[in-house]
N, C-alpha and C. Protein backbone atom coordinates (compact mmCIF):
# COMPACT_ATOMS: atom_id res chain seq x y z
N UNK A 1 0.95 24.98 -37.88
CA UNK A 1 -0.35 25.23 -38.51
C UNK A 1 -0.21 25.04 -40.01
N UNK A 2 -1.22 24.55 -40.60
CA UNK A 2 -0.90 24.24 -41.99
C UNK A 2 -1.94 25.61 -42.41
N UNK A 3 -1.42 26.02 -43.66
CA UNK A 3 -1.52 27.68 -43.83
C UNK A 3 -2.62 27.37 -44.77
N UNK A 4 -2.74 25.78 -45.76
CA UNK A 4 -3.54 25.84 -46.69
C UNK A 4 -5.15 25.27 -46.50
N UNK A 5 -5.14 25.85 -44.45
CA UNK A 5 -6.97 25.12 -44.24
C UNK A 5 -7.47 26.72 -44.05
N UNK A 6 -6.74 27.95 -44.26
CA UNK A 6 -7.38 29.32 -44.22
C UNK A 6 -7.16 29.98 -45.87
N UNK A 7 -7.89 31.10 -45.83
CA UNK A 7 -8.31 31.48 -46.68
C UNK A 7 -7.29 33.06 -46.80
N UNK A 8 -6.94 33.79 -47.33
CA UNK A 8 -5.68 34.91 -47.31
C UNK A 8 -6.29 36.06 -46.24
N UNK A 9 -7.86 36.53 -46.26
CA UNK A 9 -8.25 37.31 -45.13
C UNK A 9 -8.05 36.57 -43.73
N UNK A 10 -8.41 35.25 -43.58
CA UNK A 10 -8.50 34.68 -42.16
C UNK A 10 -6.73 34.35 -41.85
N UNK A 11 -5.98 34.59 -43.10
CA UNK A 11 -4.60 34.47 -42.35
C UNK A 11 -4.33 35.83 -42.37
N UNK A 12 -4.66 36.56 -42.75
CA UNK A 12 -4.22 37.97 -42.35
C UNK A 12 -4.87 38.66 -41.09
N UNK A 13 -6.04 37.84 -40.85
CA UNK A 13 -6.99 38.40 -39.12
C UNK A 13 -5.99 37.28 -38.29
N UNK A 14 -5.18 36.28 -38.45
CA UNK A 14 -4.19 35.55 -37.48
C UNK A 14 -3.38 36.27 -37.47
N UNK A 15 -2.57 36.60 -38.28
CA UNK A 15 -1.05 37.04 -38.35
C UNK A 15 -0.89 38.28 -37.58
N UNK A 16 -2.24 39.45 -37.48
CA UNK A 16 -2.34 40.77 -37.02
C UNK A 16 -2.36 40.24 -35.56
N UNK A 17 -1.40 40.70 -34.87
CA UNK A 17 -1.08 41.22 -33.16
C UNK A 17 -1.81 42.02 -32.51
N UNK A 18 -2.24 42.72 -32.92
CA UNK A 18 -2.33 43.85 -32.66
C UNK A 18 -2.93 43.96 -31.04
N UNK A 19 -2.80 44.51 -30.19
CA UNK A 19 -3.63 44.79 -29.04
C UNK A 19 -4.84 44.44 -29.03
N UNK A 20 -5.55 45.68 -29.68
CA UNK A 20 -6.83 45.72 -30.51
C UNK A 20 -7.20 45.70 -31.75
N UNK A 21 -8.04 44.57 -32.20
CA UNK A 21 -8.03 44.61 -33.56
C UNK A 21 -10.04 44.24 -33.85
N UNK A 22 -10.07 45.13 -34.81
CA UNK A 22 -11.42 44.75 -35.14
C UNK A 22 -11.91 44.58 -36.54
N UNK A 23 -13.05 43.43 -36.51
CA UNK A 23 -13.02 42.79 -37.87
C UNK A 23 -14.78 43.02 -38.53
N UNK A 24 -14.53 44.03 -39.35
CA UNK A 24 -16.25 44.46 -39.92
C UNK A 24 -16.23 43.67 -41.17
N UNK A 25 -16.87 42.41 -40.69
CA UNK A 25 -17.15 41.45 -41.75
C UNK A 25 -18.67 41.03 -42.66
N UNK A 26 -18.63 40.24 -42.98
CA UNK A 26 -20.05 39.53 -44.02
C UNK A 26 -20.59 38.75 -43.42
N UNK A 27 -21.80 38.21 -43.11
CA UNK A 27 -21.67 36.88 -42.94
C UNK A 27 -21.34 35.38 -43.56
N UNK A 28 -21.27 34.61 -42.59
CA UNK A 28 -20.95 32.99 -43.64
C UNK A 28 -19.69 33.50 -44.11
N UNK A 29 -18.64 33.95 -43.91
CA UNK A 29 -17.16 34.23 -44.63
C UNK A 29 -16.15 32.93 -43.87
N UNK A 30 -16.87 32.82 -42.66
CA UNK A 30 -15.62 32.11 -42.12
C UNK A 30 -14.49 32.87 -40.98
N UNK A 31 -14.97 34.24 -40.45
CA UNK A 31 -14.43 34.80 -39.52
C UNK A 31 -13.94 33.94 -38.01
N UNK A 32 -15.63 34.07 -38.20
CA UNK A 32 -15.92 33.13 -36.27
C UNK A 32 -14.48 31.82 -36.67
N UNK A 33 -14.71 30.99 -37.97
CA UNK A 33 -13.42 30.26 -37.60
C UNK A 33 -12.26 30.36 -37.57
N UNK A 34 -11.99 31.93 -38.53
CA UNK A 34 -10.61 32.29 -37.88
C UNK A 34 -10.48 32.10 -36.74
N UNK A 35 -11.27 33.13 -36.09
CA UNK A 35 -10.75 33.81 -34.89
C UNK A 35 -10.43 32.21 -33.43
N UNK A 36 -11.90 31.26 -33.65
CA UNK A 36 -11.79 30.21 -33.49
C UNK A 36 -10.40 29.27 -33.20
N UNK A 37 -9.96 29.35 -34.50
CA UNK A 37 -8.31 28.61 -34.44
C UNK A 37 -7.38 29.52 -34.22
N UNK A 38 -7.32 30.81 -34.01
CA UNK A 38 -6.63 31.74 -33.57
C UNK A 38 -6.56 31.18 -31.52
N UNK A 39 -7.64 31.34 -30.96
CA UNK A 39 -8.00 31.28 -29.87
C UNK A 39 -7.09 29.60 -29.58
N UNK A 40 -7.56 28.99 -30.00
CA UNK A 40 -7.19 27.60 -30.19
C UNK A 40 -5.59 27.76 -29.93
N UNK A 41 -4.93 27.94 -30.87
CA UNK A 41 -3.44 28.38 -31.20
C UNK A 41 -2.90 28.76 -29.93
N UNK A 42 -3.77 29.58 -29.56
CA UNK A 42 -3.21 31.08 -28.28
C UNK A 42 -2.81 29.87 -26.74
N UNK A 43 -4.05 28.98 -26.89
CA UNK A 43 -4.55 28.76 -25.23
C UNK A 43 -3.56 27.30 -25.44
N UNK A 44 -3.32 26.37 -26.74
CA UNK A 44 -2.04 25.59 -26.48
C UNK A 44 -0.78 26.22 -26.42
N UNK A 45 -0.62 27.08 -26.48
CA UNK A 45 0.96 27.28 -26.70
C UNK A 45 0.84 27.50 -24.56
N UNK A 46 2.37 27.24 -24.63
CA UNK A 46 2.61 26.83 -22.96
C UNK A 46 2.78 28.70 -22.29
N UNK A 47 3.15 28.73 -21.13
CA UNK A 47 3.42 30.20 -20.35
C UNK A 47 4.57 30.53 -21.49
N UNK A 48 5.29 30.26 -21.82
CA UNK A 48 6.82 30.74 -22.06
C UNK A 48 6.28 31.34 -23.31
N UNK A 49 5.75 30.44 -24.00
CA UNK A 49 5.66 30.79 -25.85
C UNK A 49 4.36 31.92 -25.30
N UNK A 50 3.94 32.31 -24.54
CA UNK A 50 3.28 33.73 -24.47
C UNK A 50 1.91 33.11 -24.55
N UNK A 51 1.00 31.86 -24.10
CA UNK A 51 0.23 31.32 -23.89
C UNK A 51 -0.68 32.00 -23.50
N UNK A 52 -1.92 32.26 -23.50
CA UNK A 52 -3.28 32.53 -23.09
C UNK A 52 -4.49 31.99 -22.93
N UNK A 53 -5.58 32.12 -22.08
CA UNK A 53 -6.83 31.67 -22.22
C UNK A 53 -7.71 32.40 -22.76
N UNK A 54 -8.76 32.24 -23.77
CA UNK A 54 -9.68 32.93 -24.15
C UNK A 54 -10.87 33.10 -23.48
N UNK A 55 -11.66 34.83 -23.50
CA UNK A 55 -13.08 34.57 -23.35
C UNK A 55 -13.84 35.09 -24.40
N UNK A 56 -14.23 33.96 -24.76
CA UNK A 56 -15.43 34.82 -26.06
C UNK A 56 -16.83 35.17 -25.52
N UNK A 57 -17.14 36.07 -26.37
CA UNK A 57 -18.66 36.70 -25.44
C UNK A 57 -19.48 36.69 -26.82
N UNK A 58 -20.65 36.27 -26.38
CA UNK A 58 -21.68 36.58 -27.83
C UNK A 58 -23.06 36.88 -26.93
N UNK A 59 -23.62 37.75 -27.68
CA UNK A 59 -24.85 38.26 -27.39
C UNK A 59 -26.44 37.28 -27.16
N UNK A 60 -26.50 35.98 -27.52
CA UNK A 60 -27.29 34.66 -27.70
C UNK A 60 -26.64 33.52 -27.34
N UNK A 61 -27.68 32.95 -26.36
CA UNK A 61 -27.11 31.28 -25.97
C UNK A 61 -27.01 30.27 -27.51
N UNK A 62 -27.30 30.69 -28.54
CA UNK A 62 -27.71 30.41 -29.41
C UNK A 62 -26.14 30.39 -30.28
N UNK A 63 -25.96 31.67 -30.23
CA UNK A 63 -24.13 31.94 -30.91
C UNK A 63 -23.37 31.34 -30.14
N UNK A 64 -23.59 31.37 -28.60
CA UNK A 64 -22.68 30.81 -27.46
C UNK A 64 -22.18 29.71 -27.91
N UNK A 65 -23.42 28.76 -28.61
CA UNK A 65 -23.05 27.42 -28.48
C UNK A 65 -22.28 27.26 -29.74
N UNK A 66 -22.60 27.67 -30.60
CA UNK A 66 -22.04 27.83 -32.00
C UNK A 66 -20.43 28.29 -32.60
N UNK A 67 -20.07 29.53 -31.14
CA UNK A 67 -18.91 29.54 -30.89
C UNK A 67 -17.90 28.33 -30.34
N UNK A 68 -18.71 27.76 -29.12
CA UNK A 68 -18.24 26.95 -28.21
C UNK A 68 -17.99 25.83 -29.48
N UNK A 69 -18.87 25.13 -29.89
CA UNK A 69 -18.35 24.52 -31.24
C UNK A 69 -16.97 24.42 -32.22
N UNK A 70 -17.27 25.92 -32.87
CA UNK A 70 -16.72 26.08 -33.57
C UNK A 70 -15.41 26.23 -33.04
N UNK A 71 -14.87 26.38 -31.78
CA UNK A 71 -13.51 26.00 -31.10
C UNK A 71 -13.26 24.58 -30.99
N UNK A 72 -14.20 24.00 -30.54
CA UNK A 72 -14.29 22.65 -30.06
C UNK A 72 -13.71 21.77 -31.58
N UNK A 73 -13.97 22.19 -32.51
CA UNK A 73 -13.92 21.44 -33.93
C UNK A 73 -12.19 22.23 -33.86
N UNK A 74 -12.26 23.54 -33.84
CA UNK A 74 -10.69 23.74 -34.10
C UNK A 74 -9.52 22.96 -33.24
N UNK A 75 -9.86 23.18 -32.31
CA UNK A 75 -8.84 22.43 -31.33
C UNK A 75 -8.69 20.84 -31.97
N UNK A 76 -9.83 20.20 -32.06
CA UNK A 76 -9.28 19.26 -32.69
C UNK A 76 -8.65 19.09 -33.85
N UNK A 77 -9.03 19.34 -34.83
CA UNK A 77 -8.27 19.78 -36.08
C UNK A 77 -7.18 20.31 -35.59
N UNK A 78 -6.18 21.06 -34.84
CA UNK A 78 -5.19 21.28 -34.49
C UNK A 78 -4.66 20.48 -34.06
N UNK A 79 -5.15 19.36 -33.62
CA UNK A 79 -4.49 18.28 -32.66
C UNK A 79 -3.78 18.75 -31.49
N UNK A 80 -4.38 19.98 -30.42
CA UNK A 80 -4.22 20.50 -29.68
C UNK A 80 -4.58 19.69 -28.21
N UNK A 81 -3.55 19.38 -27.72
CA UNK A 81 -4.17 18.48 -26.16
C UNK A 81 -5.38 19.27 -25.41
N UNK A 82 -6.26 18.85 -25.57
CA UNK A 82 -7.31 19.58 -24.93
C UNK A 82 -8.47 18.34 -24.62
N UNK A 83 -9.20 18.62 -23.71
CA UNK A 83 -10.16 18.39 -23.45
C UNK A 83 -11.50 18.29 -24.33
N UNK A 84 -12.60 17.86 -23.82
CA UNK A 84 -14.16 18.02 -24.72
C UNK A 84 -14.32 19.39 -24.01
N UNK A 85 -15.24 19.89 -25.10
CA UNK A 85 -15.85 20.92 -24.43
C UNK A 85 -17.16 20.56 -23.45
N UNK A 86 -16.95 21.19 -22.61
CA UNK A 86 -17.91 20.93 -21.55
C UNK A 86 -18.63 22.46 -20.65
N UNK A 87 -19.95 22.02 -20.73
CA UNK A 87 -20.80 22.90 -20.32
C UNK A 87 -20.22 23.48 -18.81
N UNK A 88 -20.01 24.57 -18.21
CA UNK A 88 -19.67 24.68 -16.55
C UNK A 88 -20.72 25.79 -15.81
N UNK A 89 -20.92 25.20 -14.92
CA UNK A 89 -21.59 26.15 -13.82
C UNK A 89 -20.84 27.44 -13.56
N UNK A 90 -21.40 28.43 -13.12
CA UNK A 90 -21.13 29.45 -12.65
C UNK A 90 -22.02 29.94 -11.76
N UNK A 91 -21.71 31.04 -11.00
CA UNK A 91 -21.88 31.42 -9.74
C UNK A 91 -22.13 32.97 -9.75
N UNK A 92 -23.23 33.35 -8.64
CA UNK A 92 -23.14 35.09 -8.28
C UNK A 92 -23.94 35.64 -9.15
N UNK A 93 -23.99 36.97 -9.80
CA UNK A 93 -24.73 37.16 -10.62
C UNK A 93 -25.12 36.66 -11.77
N UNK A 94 -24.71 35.65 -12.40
CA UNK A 94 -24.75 34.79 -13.67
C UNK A 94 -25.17 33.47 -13.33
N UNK A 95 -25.22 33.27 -12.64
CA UNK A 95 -26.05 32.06 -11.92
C UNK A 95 -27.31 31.44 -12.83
N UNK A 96 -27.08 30.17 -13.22
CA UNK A 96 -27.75 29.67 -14.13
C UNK A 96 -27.75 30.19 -15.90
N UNK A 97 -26.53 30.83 -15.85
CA UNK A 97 -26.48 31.33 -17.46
C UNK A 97 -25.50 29.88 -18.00
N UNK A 98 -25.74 29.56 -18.68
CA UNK A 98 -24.96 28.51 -19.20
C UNK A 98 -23.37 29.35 -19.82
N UNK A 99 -21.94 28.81 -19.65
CA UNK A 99 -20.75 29.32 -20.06
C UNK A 99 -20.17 27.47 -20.59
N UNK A 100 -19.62 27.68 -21.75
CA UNK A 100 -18.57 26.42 -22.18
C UNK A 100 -17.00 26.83 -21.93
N UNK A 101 -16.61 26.18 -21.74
CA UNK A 101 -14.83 25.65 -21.43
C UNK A 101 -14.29 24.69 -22.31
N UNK A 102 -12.99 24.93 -22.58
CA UNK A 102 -12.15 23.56 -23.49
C UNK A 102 -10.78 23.85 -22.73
N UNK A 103 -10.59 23.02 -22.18
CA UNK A 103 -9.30 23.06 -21.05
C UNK A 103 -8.24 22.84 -22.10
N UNK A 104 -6.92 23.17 -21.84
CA UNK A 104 -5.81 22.60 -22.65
C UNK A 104 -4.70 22.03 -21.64
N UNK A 105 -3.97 21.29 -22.32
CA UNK A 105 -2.65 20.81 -21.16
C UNK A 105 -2.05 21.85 -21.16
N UNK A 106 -1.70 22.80 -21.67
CA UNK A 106 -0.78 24.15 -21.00
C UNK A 106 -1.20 24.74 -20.06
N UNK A 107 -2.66 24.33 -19.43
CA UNK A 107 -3.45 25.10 -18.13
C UNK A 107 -3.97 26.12 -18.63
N UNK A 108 -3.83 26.48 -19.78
CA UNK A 108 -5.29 27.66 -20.33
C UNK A 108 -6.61 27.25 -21.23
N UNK A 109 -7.42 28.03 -21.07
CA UNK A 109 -8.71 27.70 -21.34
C UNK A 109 -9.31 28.59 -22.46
N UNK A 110 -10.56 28.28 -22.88
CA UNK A 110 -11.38 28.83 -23.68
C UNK A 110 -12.65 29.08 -23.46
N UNK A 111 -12.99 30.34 -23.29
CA UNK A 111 -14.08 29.80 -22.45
C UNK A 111 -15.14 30.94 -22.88
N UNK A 112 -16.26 30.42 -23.49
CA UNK A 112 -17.44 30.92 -23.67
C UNK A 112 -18.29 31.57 -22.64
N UNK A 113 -18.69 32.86 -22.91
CA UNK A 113 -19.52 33.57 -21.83
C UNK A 113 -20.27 34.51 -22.28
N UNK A 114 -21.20 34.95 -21.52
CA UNK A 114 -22.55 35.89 -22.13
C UNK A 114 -21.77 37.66 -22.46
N UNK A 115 -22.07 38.01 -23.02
CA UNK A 115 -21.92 39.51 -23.44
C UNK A 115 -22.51 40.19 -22.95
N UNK A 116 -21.74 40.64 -21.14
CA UNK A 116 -21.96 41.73 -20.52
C UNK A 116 -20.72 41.72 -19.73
N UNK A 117 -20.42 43.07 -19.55
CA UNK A 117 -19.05 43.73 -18.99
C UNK A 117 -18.44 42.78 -17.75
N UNK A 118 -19.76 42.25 -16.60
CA UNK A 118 -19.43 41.55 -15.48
C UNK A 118 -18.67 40.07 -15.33
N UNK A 119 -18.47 40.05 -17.30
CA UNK A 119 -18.54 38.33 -17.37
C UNK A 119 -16.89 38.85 -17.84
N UNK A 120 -16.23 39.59 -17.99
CA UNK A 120 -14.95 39.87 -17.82
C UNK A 120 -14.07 40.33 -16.81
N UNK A 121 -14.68 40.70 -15.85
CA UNK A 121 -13.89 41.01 -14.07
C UNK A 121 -13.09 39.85 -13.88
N UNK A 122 -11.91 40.27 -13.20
CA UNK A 122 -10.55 39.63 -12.64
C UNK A 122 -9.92 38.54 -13.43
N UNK A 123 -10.24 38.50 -15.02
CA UNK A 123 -9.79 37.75 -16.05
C UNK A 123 -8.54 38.06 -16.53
N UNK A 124 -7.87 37.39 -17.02
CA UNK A 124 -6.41 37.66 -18.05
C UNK A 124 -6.50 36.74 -19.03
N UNK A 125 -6.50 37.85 -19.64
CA UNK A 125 -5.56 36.57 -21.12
C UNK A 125 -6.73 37.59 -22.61
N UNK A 126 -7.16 36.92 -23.63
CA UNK A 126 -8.07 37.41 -24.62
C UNK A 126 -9.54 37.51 -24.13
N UNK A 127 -10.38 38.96 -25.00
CA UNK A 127 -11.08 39.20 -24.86
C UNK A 127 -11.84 39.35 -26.42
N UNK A 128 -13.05 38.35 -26.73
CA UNK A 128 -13.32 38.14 -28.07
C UNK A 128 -14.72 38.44 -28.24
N UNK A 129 -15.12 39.37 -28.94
CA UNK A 129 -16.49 39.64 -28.81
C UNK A 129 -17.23 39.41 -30.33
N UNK A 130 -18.23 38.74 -30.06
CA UNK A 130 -18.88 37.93 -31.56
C UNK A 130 -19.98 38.70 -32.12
N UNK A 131 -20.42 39.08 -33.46
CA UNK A 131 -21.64 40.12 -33.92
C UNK A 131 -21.56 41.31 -32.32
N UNK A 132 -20.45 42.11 -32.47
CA UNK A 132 -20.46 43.16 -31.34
C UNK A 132 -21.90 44.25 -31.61
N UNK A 133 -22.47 44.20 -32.78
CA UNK A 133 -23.25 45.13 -33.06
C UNK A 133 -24.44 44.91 -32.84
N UNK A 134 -24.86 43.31 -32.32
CA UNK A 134 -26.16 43.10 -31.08
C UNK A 134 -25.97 43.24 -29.81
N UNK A 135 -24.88 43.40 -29.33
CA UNK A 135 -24.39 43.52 -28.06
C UNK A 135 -25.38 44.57 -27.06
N UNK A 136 -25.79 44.58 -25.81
CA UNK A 136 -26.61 45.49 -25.45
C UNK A 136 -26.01 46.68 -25.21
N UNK A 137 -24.68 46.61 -24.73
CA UNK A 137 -23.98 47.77 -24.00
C UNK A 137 -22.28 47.47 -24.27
N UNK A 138 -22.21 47.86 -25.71
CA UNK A 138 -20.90 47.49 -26.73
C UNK A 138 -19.82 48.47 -25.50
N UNK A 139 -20.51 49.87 -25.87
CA UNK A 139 -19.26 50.48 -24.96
C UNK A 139 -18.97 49.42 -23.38
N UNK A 140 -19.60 49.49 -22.53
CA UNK A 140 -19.39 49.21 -21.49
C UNK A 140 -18.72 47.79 -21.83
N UNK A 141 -18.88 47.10 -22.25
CA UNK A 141 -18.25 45.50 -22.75
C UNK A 141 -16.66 46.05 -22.43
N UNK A 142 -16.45 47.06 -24.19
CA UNK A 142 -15.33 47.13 -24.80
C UNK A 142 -14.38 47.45 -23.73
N UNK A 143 -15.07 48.41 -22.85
CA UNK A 143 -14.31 48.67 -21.89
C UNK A 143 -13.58 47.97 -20.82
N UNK A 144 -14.65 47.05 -20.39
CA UNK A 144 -14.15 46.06 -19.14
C UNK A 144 -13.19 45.22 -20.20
N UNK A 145 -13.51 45.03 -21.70
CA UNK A 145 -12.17 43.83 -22.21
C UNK A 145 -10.86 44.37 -22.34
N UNK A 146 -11.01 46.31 -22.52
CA UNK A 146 -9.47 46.42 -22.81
C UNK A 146 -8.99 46.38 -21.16
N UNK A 147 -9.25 46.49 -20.36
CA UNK A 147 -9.01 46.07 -19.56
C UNK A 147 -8.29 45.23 -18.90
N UNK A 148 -8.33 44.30 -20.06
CA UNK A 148 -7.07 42.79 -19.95
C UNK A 148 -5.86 43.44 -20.37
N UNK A 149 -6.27 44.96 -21.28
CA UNK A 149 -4.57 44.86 -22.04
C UNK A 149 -3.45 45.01 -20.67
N UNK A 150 -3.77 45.75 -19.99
CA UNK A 150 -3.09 46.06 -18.81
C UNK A 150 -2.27 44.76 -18.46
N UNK A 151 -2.48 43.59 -18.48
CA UNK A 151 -1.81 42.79 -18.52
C UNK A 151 -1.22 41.73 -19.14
N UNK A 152 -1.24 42.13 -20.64
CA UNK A 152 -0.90 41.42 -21.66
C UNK A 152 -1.86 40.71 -22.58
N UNK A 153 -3.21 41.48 -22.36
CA UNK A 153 -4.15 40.19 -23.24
C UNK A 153 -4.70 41.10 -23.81
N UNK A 154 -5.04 40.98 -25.27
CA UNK A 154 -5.52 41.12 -26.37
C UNK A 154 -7.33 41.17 -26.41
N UNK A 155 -7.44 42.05 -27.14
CA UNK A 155 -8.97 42.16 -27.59
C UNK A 155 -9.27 42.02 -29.42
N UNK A 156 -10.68 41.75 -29.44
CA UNK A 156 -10.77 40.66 -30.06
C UNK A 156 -11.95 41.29 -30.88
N UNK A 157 -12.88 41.66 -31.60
CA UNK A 157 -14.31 42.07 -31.99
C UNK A 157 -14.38 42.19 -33.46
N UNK A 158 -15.53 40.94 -33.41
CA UNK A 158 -16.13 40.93 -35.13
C UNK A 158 -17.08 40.80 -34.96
N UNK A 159 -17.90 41.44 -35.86
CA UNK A 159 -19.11 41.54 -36.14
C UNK A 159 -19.74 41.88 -37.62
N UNK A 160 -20.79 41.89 -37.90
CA UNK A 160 -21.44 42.48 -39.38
C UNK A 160 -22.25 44.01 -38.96
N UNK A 161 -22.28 44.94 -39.65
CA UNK A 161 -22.76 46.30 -39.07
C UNK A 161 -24.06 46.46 -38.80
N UNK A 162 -24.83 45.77 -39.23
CA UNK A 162 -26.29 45.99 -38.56
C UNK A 162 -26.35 47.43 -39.04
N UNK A 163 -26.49 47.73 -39.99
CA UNK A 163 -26.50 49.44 -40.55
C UNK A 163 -26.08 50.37 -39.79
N UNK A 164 -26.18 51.76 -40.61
CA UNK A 164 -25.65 52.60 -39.92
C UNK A 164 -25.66 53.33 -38.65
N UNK A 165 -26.67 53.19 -37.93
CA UNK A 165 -26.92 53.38 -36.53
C UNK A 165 -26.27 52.51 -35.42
N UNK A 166 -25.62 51.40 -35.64
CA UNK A 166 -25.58 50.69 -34.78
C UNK A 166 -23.88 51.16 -33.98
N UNK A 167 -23.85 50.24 -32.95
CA UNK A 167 -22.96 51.08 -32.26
C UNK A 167 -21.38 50.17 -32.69
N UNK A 168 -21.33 49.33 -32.97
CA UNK A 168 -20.63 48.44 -33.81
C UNK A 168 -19.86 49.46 -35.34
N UNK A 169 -21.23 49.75 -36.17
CA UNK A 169 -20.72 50.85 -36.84
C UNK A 169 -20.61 52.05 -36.58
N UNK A 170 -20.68 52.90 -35.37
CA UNK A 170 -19.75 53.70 -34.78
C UNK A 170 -18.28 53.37 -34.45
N UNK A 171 -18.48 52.18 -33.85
CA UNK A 171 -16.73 51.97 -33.70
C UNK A 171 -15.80 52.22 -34.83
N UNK A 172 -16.20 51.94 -36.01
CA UNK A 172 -16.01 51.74 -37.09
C UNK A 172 -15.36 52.63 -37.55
N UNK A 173 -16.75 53.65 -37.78
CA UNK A 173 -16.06 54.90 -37.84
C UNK A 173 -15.03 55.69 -36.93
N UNK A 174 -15.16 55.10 -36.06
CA UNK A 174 -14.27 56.08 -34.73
C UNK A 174 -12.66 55.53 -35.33
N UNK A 175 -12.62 54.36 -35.31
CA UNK A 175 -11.27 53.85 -35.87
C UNK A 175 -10.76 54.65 -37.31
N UNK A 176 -11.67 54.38 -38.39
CA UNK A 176 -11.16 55.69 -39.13
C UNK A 176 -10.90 56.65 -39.06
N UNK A 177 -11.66 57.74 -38.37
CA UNK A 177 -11.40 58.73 -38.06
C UNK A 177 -10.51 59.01 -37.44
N UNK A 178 -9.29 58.22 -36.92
CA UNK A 178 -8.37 58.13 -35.98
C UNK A 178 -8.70 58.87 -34.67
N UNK A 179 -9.66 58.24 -34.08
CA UNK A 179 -10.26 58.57 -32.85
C UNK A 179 -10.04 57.10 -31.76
N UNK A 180 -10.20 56.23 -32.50
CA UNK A 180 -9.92 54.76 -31.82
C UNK A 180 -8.38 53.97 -32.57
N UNK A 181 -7.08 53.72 -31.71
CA UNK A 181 -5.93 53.23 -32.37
C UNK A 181 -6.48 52.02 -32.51
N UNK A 182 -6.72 51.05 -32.82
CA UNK A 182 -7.29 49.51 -33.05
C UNK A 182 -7.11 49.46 -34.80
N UNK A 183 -6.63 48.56 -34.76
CA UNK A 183 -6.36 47.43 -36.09
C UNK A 183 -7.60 47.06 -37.13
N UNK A 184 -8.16 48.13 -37.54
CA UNK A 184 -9.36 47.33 -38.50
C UNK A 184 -9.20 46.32 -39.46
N UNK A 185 -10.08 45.66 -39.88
CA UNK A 185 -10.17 44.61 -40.67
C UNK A 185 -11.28 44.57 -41.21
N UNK A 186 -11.29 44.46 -43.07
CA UNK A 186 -12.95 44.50 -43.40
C UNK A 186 -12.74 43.25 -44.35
N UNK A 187 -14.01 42.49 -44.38
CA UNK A 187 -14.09 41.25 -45.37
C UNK A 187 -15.52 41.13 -45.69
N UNK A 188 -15.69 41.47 -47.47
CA UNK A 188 -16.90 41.50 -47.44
C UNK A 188 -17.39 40.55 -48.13
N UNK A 189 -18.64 40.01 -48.42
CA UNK A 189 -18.50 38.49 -49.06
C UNK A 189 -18.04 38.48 -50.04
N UNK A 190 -18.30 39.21 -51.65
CA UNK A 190 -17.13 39.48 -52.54
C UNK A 190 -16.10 39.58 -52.24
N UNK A 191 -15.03 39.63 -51.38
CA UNK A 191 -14.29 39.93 -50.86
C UNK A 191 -13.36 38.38 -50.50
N UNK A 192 -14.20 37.61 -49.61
CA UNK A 192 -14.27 36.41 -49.51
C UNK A 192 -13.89 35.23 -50.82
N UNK A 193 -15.37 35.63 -51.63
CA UNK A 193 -15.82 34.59 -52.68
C UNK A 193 -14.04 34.95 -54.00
N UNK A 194 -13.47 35.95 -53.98
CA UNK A 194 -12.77 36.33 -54.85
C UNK A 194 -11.29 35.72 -54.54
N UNK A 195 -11.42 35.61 -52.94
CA UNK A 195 -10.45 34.90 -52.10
C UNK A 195 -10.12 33.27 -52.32
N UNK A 196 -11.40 32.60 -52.90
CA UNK A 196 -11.46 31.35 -52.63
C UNK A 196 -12.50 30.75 -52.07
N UNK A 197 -13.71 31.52 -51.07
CA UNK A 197 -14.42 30.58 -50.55
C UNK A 197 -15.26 30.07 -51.10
């Protein structure tokens, strides 16, 4: 990875491991493309190097696609063997919701899906949740994604706070308060603009 296409916050939201990590950001900073070429990174590397598939969840077919994108552009820019992104059917209760995919030659994927708890059942690998603070039912989400940790996969959530009521900025606080162990991360557009962008 060449270190000089990120900005010092978006290499410090890569470099963090963490299980759970959450990112109370600005908008327009350039998060979504961290996390983007993060995901990217994860789903080429093969089984051995600790490889994964992503699911990102956003609250709008609208972000869906915008996510799905904004991978689609990283992967290439990585020069990551992968596929186009391509629209896929799904089945059962989601039936007719539109989900995107970007296959990789290591056999893991990326894969865009709606933001509700059901769209994470019998998954492995990352769990990435986009503006968590439109989400309808943040708890119930958060829950079915840590869910993956059980087997080695990582959770994922940025968003902007939508003021103080929202349940996004509860998490927030819960993490300070040392009520939630998760990895915070804050980037605010000063924050950003002082950075370089």
């Amino acid at each position: 990875m060449n270190p000089d296409i990120l900005l010092p916050y978006q290499k410090t939201w890569i470099a963090d491991e963490s299980k759970v990590k959450v990112w109370e950001k600005s908008r327009r900073i350039g998060a979504s493309y961290a996390e983007a070429l993060a995901s990217v990174l994860e789903a080429a590397k093969t089984k051995e190097a600790g490889g994964q598939s992503s699911y990102c969840l956003s609250y709008s077919k609208e972000m869906t696609q915008q996510f799905a994108r904004d991978r689609a552009f990283r992967t290439k820019r990585a020069s990551a063997a992968a596929r186009e992104l391509e629209e896929a059917a799904i089945n059962g209760e989601d039936k007719g919701i539109a989900v995107y995919r970007i296959r990789f030659a290591s056999g893991y994927e990326i894969w865009r899906l709606p933001s509700v708890a059901r769209s994470l059942r019998s998954k492995r690998g990352r769990a990435i949740t986009g503006e968590a603070a439109f989400v309808g039912d943040l708890d119930e989400l958060l829950k079915a994604a840590t869910a993956l940790l059980t087997r080695g996969g990582r959770v994922r959530v940025l968003s902007t706070r939508d003021g103080d009521d929202s349940p996004f900025n509860g998490l927030i606080k819960e993490i300070r308060d040392g009520k939630k162990d998760y990895s915070p991360r804050r980037a605010t557009f000063d924050d950003a603009l002082n950075q370089g962008l």
